[in-house]
Protein backbone atom coordinates (compact mmCIF):
# COMPACT_ATOMS: atom_id res chain seq x y z
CA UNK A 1 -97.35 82.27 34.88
CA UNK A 2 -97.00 81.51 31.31
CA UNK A 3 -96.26 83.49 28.25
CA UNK A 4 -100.01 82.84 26.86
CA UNK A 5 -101.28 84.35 29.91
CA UNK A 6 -99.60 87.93 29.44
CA UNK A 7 -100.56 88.52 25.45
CA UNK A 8 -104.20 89.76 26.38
CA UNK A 9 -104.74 91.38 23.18
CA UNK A 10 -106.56 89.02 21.22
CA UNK A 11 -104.73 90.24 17.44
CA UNK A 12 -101.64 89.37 19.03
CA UNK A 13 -102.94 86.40 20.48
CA UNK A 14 -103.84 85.23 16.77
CA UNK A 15 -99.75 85.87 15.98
CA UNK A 16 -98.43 83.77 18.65
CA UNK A 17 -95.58 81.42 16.99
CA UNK A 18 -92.47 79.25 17.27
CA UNK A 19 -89.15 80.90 16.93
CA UNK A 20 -88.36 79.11 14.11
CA UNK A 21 -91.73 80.30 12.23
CA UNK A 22 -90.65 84.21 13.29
CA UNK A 23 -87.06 83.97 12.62
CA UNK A 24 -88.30 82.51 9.17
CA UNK A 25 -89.79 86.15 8.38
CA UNK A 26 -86.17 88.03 8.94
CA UNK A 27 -85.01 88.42 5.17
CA UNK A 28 -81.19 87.78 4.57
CA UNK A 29 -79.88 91.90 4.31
CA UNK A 30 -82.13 92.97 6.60
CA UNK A 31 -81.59 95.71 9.35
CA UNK A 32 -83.03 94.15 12.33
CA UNK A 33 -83.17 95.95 15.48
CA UNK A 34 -82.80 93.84 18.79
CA UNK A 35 -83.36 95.00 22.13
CA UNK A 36 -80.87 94.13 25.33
CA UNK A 37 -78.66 96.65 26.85
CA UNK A 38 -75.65 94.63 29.09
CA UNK A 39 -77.27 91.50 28.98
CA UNK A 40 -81.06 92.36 30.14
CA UNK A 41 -84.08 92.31 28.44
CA UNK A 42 -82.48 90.99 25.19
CA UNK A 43 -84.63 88.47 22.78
CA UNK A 44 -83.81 84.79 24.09
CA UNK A 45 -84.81 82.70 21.07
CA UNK A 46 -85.66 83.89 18.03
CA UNK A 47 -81.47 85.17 17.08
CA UNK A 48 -80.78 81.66 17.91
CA UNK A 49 -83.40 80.51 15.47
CA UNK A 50 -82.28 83.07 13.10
CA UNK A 51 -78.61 81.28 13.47
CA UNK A 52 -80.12 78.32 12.64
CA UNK A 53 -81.58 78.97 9.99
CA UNK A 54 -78.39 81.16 8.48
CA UNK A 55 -76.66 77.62 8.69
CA UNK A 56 -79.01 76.12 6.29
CA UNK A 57 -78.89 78.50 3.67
CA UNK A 58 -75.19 78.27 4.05
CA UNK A 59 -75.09 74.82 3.60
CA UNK A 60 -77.01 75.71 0.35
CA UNK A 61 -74.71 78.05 -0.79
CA UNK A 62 -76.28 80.94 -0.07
CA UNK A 63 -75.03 84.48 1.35
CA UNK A 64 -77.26 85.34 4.71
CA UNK A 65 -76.19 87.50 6.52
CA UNK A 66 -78.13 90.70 8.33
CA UNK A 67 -77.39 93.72 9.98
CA UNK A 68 -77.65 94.12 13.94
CA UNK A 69 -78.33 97.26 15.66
CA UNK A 70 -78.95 97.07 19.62
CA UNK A 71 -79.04 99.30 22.40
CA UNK A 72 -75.54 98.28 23.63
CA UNK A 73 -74.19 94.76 24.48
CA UNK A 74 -75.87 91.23 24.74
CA UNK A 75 -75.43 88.09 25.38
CA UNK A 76 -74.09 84.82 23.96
CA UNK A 77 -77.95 83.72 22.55
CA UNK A 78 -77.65 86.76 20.40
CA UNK A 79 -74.32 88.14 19.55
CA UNK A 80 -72.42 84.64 19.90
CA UNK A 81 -74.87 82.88 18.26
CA UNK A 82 -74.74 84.80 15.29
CA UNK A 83 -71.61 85.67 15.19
CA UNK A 84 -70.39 82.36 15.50
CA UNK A 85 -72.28 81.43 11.77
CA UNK A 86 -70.57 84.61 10.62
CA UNK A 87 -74.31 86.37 10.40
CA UNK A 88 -74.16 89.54 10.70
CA UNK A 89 -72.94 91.90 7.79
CA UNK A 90 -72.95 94.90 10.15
CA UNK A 91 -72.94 95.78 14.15
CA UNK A 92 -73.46 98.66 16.07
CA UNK A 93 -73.08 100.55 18.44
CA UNK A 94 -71.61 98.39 21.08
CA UNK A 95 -70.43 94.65 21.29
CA UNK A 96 -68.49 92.87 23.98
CA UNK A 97 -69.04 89.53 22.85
CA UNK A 98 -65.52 87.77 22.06
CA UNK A 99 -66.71 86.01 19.07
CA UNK A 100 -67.89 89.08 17.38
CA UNK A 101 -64.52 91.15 18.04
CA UNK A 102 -62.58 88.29 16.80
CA UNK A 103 -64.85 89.36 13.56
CA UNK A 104 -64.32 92.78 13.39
CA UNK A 105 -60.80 92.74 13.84
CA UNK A 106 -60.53 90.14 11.43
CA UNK A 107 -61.92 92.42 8.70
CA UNK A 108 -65.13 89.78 8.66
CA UNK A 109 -67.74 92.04 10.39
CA UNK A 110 -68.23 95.33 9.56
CA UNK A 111 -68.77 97.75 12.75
CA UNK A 112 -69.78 100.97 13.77
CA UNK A 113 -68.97 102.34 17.47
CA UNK A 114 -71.04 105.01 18.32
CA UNK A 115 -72.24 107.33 20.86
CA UNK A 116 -74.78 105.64 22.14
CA UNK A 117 -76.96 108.83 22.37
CA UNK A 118 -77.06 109.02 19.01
CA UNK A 119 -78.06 106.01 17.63
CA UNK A 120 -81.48 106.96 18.00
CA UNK A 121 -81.83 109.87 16.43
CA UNK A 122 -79.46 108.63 13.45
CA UNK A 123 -82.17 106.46 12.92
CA UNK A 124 -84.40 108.63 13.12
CA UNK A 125 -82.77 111.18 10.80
CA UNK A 126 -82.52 108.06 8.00
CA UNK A 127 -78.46 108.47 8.21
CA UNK A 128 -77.83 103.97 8.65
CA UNK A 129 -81.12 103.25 6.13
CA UNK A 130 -84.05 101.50 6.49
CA UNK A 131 -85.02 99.49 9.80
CA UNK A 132 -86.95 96.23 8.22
CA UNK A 133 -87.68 94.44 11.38
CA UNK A 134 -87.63 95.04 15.18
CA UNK A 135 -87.27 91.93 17.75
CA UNK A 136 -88.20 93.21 21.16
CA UNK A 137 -88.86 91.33 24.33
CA UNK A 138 -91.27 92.44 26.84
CA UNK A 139 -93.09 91.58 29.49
CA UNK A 140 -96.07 91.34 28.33
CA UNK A 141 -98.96 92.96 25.88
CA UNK A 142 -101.71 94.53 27.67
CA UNK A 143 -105.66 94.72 26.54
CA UNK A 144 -105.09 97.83 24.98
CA UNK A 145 -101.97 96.70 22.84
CA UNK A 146 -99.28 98.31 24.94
CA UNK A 147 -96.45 96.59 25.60
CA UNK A 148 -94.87 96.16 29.47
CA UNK A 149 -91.47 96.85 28.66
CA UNK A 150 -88.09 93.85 30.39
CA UNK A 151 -85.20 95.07 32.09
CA UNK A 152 -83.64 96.55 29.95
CA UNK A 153 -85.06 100.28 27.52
CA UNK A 154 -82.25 100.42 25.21
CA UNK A 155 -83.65 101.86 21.75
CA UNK A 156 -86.47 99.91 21.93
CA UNK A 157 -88.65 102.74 21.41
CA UNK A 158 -87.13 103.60 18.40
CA UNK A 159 -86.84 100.20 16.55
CA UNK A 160 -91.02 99.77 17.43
CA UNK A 161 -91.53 103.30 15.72
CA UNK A 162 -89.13 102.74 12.92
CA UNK A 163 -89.26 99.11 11.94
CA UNK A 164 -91.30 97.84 9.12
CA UNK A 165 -92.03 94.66 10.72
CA UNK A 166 -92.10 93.94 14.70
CA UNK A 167 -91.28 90.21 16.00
CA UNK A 168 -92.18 90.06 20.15
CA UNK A 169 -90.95 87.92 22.74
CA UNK A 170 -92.85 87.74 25.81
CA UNK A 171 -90.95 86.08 28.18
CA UNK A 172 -92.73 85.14 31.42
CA UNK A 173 -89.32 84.82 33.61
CA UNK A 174 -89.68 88.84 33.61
CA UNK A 175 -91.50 89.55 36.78
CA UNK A 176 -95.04 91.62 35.91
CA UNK A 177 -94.32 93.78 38.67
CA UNK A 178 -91.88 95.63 36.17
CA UNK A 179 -94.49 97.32 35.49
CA UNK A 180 -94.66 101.31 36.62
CA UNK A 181 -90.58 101.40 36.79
CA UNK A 182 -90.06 102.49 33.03
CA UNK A 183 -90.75 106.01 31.72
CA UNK A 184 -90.82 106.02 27.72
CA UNK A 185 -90.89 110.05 26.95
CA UNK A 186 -92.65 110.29 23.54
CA UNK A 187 -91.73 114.42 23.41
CA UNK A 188 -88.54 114.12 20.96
CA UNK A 189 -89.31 115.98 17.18
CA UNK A 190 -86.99 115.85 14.51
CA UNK A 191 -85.29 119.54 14.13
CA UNK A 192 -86.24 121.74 13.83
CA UNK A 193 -89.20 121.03 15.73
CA UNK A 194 -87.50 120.00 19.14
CA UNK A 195 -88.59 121.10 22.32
CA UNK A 196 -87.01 121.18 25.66
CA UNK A 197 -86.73 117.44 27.50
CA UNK A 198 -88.31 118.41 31.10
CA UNK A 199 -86.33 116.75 33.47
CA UNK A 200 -85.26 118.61 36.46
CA UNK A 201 -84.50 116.18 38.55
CA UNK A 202 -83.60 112.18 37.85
CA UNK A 203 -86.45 111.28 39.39
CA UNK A 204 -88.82 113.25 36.68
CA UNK A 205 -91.04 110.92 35.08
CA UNK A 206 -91.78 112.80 31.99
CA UNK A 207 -93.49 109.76 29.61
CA UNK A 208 -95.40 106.51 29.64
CA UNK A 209 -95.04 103.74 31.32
CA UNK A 210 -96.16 100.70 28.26
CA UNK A 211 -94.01 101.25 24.45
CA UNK A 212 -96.94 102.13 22.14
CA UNK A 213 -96.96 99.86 19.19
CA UNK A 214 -98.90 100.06 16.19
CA UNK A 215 -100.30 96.50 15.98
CA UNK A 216 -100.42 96.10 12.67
CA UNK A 217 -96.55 95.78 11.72
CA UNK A 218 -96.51 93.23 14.96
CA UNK A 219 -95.92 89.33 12.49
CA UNK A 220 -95.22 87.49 15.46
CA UNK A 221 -95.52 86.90 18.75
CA UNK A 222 -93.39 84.03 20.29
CA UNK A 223 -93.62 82.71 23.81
CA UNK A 224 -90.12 82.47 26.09
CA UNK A 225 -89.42 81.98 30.00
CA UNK A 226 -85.72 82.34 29.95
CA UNK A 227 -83.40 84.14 32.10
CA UNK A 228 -81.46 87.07 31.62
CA UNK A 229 -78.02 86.75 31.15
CA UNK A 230 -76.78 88.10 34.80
CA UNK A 231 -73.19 87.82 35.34
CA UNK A 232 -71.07 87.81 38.78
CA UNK A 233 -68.79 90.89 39.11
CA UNK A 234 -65.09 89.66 41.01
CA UNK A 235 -64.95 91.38 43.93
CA UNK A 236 -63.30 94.81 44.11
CA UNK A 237 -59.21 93.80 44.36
CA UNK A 238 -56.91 96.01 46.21
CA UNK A 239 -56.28 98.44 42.94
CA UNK A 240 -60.07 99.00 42.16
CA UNK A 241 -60.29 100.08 46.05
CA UNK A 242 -57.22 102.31 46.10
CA UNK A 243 -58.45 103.91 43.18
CA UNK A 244 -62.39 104.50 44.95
CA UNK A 245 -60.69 105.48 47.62
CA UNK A 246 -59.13 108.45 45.81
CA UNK A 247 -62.37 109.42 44.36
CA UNK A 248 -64.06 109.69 47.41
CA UNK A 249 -61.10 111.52 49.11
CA UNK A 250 -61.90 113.86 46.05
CA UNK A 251 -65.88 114.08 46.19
CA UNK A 252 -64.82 114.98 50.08
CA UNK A 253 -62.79 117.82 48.87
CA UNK A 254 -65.33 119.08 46.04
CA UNK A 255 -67.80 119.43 49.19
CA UNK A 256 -65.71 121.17 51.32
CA UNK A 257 -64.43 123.64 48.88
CA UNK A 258 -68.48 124.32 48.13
CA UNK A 259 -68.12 123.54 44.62
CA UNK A 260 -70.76 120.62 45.36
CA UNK A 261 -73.84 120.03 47.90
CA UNK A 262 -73.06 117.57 50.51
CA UNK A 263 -75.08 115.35 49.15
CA UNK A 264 -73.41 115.24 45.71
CA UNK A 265 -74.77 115.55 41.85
CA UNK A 266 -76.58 112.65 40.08
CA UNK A 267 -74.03 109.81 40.26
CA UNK A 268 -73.17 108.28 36.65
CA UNK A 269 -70.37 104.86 36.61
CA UNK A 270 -69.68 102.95 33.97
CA UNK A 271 -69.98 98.88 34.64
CA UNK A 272 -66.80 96.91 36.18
CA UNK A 273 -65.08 96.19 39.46
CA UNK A 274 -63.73 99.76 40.17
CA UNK A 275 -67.42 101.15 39.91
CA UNK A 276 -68.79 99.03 42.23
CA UNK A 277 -65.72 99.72 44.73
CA UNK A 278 -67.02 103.39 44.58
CA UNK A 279 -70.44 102.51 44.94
CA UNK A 280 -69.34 99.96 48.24
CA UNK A 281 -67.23 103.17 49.78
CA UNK A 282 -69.95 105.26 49.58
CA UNK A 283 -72.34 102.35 51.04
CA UNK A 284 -69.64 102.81 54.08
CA UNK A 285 -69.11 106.69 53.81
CA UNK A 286 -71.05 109.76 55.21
CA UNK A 287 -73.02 110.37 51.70
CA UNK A 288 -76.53 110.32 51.90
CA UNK A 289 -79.83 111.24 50.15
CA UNK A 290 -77.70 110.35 46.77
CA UNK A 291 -79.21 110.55 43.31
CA UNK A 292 -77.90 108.34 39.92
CA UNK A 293 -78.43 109.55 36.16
CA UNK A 294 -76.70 106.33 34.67
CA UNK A 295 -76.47 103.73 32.05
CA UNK A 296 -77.29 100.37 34.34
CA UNK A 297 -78.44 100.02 37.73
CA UNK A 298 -75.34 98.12 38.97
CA UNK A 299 -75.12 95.90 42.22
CA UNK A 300 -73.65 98.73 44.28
CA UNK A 301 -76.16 101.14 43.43
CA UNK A 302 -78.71 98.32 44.15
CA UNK A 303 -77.55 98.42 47.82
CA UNK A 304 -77.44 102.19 47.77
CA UNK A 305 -80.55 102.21 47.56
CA UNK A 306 -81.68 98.89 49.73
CA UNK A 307 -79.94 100.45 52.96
CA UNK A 308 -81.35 104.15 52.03
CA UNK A 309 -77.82 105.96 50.97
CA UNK A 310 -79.64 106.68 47.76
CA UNK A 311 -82.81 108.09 46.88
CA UNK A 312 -83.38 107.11 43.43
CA UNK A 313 -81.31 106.15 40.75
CA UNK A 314 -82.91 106.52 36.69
CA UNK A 315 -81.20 104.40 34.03
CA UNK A 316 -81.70 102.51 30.92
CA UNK A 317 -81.23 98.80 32.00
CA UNK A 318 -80.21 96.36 34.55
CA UNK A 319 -76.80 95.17 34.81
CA UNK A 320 -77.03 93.10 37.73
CA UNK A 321 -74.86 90.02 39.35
CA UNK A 322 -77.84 86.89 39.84
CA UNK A 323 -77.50 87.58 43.86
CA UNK A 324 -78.58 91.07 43.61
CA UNK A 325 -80.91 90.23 40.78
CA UNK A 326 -82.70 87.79 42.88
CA UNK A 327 -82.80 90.34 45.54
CA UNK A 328 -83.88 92.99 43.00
CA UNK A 329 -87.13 90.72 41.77
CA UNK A 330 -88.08 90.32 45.34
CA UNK A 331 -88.33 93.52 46.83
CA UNK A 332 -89.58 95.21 42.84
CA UNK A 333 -92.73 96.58 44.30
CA UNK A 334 -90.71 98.82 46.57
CA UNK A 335 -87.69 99.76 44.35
CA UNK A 336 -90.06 101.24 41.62
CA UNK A 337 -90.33 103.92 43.78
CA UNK A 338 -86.54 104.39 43.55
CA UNK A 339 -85.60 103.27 39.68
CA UNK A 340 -86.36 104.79 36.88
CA UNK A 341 -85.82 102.94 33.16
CA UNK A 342 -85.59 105.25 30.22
CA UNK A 343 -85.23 105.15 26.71
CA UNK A 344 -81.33 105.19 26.14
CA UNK A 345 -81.80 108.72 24.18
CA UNK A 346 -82.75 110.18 27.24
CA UNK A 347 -80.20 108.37 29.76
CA UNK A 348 -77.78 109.70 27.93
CA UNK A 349 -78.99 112.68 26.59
CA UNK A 350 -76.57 115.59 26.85
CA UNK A 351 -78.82 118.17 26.96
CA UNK A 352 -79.96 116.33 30.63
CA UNK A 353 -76.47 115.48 31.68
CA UNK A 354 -75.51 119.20 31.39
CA UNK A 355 -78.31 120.24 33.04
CA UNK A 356 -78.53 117.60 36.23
CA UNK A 357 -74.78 118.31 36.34
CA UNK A 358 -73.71 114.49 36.38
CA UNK A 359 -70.58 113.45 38.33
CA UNK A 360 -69.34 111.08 35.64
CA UNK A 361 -66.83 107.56 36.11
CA UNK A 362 -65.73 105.86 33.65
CA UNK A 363 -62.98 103.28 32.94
CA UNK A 364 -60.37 103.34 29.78
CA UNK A 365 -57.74 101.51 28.11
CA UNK A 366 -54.71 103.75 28.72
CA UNK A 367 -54.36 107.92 28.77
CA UNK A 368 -51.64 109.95 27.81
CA UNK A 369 -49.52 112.52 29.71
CA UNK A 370 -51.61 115.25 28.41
CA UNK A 371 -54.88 113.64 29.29
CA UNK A 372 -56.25 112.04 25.79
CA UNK A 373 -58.18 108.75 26.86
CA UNK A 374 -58.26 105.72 24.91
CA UNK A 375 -61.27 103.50 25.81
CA UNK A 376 -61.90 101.69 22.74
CA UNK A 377 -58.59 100.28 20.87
CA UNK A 378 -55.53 97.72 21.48
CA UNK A 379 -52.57 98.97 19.52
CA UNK A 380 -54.45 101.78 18.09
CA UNK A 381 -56.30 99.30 15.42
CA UNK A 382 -57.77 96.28 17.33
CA UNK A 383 -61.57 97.12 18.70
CA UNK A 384 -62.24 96.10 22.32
CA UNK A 385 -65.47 96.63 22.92
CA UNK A 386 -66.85 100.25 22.13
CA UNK A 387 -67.48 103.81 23.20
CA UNK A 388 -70.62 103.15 24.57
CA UNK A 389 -71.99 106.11 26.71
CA UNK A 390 -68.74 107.29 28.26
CA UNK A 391 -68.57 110.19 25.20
CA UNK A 392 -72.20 111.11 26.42
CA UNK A 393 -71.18 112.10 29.74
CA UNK A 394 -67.55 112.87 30.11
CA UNK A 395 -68.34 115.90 27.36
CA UNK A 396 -71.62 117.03 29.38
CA UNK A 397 -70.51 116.10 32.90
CA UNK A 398 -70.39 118.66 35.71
CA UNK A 399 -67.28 116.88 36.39
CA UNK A 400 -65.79 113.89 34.41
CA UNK A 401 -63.26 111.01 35.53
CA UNK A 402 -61.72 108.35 33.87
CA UNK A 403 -60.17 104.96 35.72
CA UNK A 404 -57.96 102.51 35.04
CA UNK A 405 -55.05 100.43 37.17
CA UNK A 406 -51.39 102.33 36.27
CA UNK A 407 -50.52 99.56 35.24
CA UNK A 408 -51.99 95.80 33.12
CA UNK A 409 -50.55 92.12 31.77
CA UNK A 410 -48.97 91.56 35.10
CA UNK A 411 -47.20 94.91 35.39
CA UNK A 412 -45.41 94.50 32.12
CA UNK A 413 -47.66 97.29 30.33
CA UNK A 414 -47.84 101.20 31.16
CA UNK A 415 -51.44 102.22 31.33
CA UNK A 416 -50.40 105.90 31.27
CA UNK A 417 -48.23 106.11 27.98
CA UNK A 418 -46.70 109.29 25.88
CA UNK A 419 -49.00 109.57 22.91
CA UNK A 420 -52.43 107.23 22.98
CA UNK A 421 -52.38 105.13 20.05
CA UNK A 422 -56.58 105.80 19.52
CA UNK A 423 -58.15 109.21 20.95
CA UNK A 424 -61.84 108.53 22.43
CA UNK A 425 -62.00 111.16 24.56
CA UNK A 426 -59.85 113.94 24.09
CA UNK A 427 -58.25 116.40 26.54
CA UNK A 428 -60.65 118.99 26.10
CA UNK A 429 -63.41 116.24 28.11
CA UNK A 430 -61.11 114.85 30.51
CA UNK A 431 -61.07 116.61 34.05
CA UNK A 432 -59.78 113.88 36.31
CA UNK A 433 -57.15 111.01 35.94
CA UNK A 434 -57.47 108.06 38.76
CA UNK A 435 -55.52 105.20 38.87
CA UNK A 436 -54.65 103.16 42.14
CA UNK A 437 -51.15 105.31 42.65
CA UNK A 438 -53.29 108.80 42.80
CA UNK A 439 -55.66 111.03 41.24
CA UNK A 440 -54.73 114.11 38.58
CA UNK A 441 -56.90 117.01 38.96
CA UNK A 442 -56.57 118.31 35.48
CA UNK A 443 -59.01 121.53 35.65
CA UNK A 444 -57.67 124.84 34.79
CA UNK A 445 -53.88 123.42 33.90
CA UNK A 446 -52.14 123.84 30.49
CA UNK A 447 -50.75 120.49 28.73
CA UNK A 448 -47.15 120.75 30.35
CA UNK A 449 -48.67 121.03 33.96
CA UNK A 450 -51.03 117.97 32.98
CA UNK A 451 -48.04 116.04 32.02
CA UNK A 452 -46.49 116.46 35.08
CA UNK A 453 -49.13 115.80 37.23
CA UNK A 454 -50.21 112.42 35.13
CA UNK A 455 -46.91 111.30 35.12
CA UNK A 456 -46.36 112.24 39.31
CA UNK A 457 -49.69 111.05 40.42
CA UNK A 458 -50.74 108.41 38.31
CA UNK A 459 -48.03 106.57 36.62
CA UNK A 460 -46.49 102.97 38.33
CA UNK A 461 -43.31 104.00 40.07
CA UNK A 462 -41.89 101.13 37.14
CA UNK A 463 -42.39 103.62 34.68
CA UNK A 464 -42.58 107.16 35.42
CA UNK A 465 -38.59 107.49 34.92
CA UNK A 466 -38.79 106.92 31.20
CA UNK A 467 -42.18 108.85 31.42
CA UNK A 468 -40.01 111.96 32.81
CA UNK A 469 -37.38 111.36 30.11
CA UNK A 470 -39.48 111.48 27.28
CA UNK A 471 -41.36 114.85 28.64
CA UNK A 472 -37.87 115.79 29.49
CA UNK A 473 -36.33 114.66 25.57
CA UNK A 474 -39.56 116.52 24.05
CA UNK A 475 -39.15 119.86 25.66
CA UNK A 476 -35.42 119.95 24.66
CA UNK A 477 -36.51 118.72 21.63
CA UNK A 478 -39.86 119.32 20.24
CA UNK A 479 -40.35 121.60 17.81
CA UNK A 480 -43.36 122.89 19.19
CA UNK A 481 -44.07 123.49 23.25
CA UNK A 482 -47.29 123.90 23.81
CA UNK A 483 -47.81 120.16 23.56
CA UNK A 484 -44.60 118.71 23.47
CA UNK A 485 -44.00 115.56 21.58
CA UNK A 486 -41.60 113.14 20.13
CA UNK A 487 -43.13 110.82 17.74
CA UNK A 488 -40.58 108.54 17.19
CA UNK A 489 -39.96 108.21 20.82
CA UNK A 490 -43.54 107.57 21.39
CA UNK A 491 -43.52 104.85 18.94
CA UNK A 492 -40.33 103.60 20.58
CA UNK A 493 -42.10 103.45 24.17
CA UNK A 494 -45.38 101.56 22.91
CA UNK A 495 -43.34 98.97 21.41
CA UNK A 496 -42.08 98.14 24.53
CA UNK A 497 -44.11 99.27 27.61
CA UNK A 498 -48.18 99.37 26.26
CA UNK A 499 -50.25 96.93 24.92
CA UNK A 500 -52.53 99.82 24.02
């Protein structure tokens, strides 16, 4: 089925254009808001376009450059392309694109990492400006003028509300039977006019299925049939099982101390190897009738659900290998009954995550003895990728971990370190420690308990002795005890042992 075929409003039908033509209506200093979350449901051709045409007014000495807001990450068509042309003035909230943190840490991009449940509602509030134009892709436009929403939710609700102008692509490699999965809630007022969001359960479908558009800020329409850009995970390695494995020794023990129904609390991961070995141990496990409130619907989940472990699973995109994507497409009519894609406001909305009681996994950089996470920073100034919505839910989880290997760079660098050199998450949001030597249950202890139990459970055996001497030096030493601490020490040990 073509493009042409799915824009069955006939005003949009009179807007239908080349890339080249729509890209040509993005002003240079513009704040344009593109869709894609993890490399689904992002615009295809119209940044490349837009790269294009930055080159030519380069090459006539002009300054072009625009600001790019997103729901999360992309893909090379958007972020490398325009990064590579040194486009964009201004990113947020979340990159992993290599060519745009070579950028940023260059001092040559500006960027802002955010939570990514706020990026909405800063827009909203007016606190990063004016949104001039919005390019979405979809599905397709329906008689009526709503708009079947891709694979991916992101903010796209918010940059077709906010933007002046709207550019569409309708890209007929998104299957039509999308349709009926997504759930765009419409309920959210500006304080202090808010109201309760009514979801009880993840499976509460609270909104509309189509975004609502007005048609009159829609300039163009252009027609794609280009894939999403699906990556292959590696399979789990021995560390990313070892440290599952803890987890769900732990989940185990949450059950059988009642502090959690058998079948668990809504399931939120973060994306990567380790995730997925959680997701294939409890594909092998006892679990059943399991429930996700997460960012992407991942290839493990996918399988959760395919052999009936899990019951539903509501998110904000796809983040899928092209196996389980092909798999996905094939069997859509019968998995809408089990995903649900939301607007990323809502997906990671605290106010749900508290009340759902989400048992949150996420990954980091490195973590300190007293249970500070870094997730975000090399050497306490480089950018890696971003927050993204780990902040969301290890401050609003009903419990929180964080995951990483003990150790990285071959075993030459401590991923559990004295001081963190950059504080995402701090101790106050950080319950559990897992790395593939053990799990720290940090609940209930004070800072010199956590130390010891980091250092005991999760450290490499390489490096907890000149863990234990620094705790050791900074109890003798410190001139405070509560949180004891060396800083010259500290420095002395990230020199040498952390490339964090």
């Amino acid at each position: 089925m073509s493009a042409g075929t799915r824009i069955l409003h006939p005003a949009l039908r009179g807007k239908i254009m080349s890339a080249d033509e729509a890209a040509a209506l993005i002003p240079s200093g513009a704040n344009v808001g593109m869709s894609g979350f993890t490399g689904s449901g992002y615009p295809k051709v119209v940044p490349s376009a837009l790269a294009a045409r930055i080159v030519a007014a380069n090459a006539h000495g002009e300054r072009f450059k625009v600001g790019v807001w997103t729901g999360a990450s992309t893909a090379p068509e958007l972020d490398g392309a325009l990064a590579l042309v040194d486009g964009v003035e201004l990113r947020l909230p979340y990159q992993s694109d290599p060519t745009c943190r070579k950028r940023i840490n260059a001092g040559q991009m500006e960027y802002i990492d955010m939570h990514l449940s706020h990026v909405a509602q800063f827009v909203w509030f007016g606190f990063l400006g004016r949104l001039d134009v919005a390019v979405v892709e979809v599905v397709g436009v329906r008689e009526d003028g709503t708009l079947i929403p891709a694979t991916s939710i992101g903010n796209n609700k918010t940059w077709l509300d906010q933007a002046d102008n709207i550019i569409l692509e309708v890209n007929a490699w998104q299957s039509t039977d999308l349709e009926g999965m997504h759930d765009i809630y419409y309920g959210t007022a500006l304080p202090p006019h808010r109201v309760p969001i009514p979801i009880l359960r993840p499976d509460d479908r609270i909104g509309e299925p189509n975004f609502l558009v007005d048609l009159d800020k829609v300039v163009a329409v252009v027609e794609t049939n280009q894939p999403d850009r699906n990556s292959s995970f590696t399979p789990p390695d021995q560390a990313s099982e070892r440290i599952a494995a803890h987890i769900l020794d732990f989940l185990e023990h949450e059950v059988r101390q009642y502090r959690m129904p058998a079948d668990l609390l809504p399931l939120q991961s973060g994306v990567g190897n380790v995730a997925n070995a959680v997701m294939a141990g409890l594909k092998k496990g006892h679990f059943s009738n399991l429930t996700a409130y997460t960012e992407v619907l991942q290839d493990g989940m996918l399988e959760l659900i395919r052999c009936g472990k899990m019951r539903v699973a509501s998110a904000t995109a796809l983040s899928l290998s092209p196996e389980a994507h092909a798999l996905f497409t094939k069997e859509l009519r019968q998995l809408r009954k089990s995903v649900v894609l939301r607007p990323q406001e809502i997906s990671n909305h605290p106010e749900v995550i508290r009340r759902l009681g989400v048992i949150s996994m996420n990954g980091m950089i490195e973590a300190d003895i007293y249970g500070n996470v870094n997730s975000t920073h090399i050497n306490g100034t480089s950018i890696m990728n971003g927050i993204g919505g780990s902040g969301d839910f290890a401050r609003n989880a009903f419990l929180s971990f964080f995951m990483t290997p003990s150790t990285a760079k071959g075993g030459k660098v401590s991923c559990i370190v004295p001081m963190a050199t950059h504080v995402d998450h701090t101790e106050h949001d950080v319950q559990v420690i897992v790395t593939e030597q053990g799990l720290a249950d940090l609940r209930g202890l004070a800072p010199k308990e956590r130390a010891r139990l980091i250092i005991d459970n999760c450290a490499h055996p390489d490096f907890r002795p000149v863990l234990r001497d620094y705790y050791e030096q900074a109890l003798k030493r410190s001139p405070g005890l509560h949180t004891p601490h060396l800083m010259e020490e500290a420095f002395t040990f990230m020199k040498r042992h952390s490339g964090g």
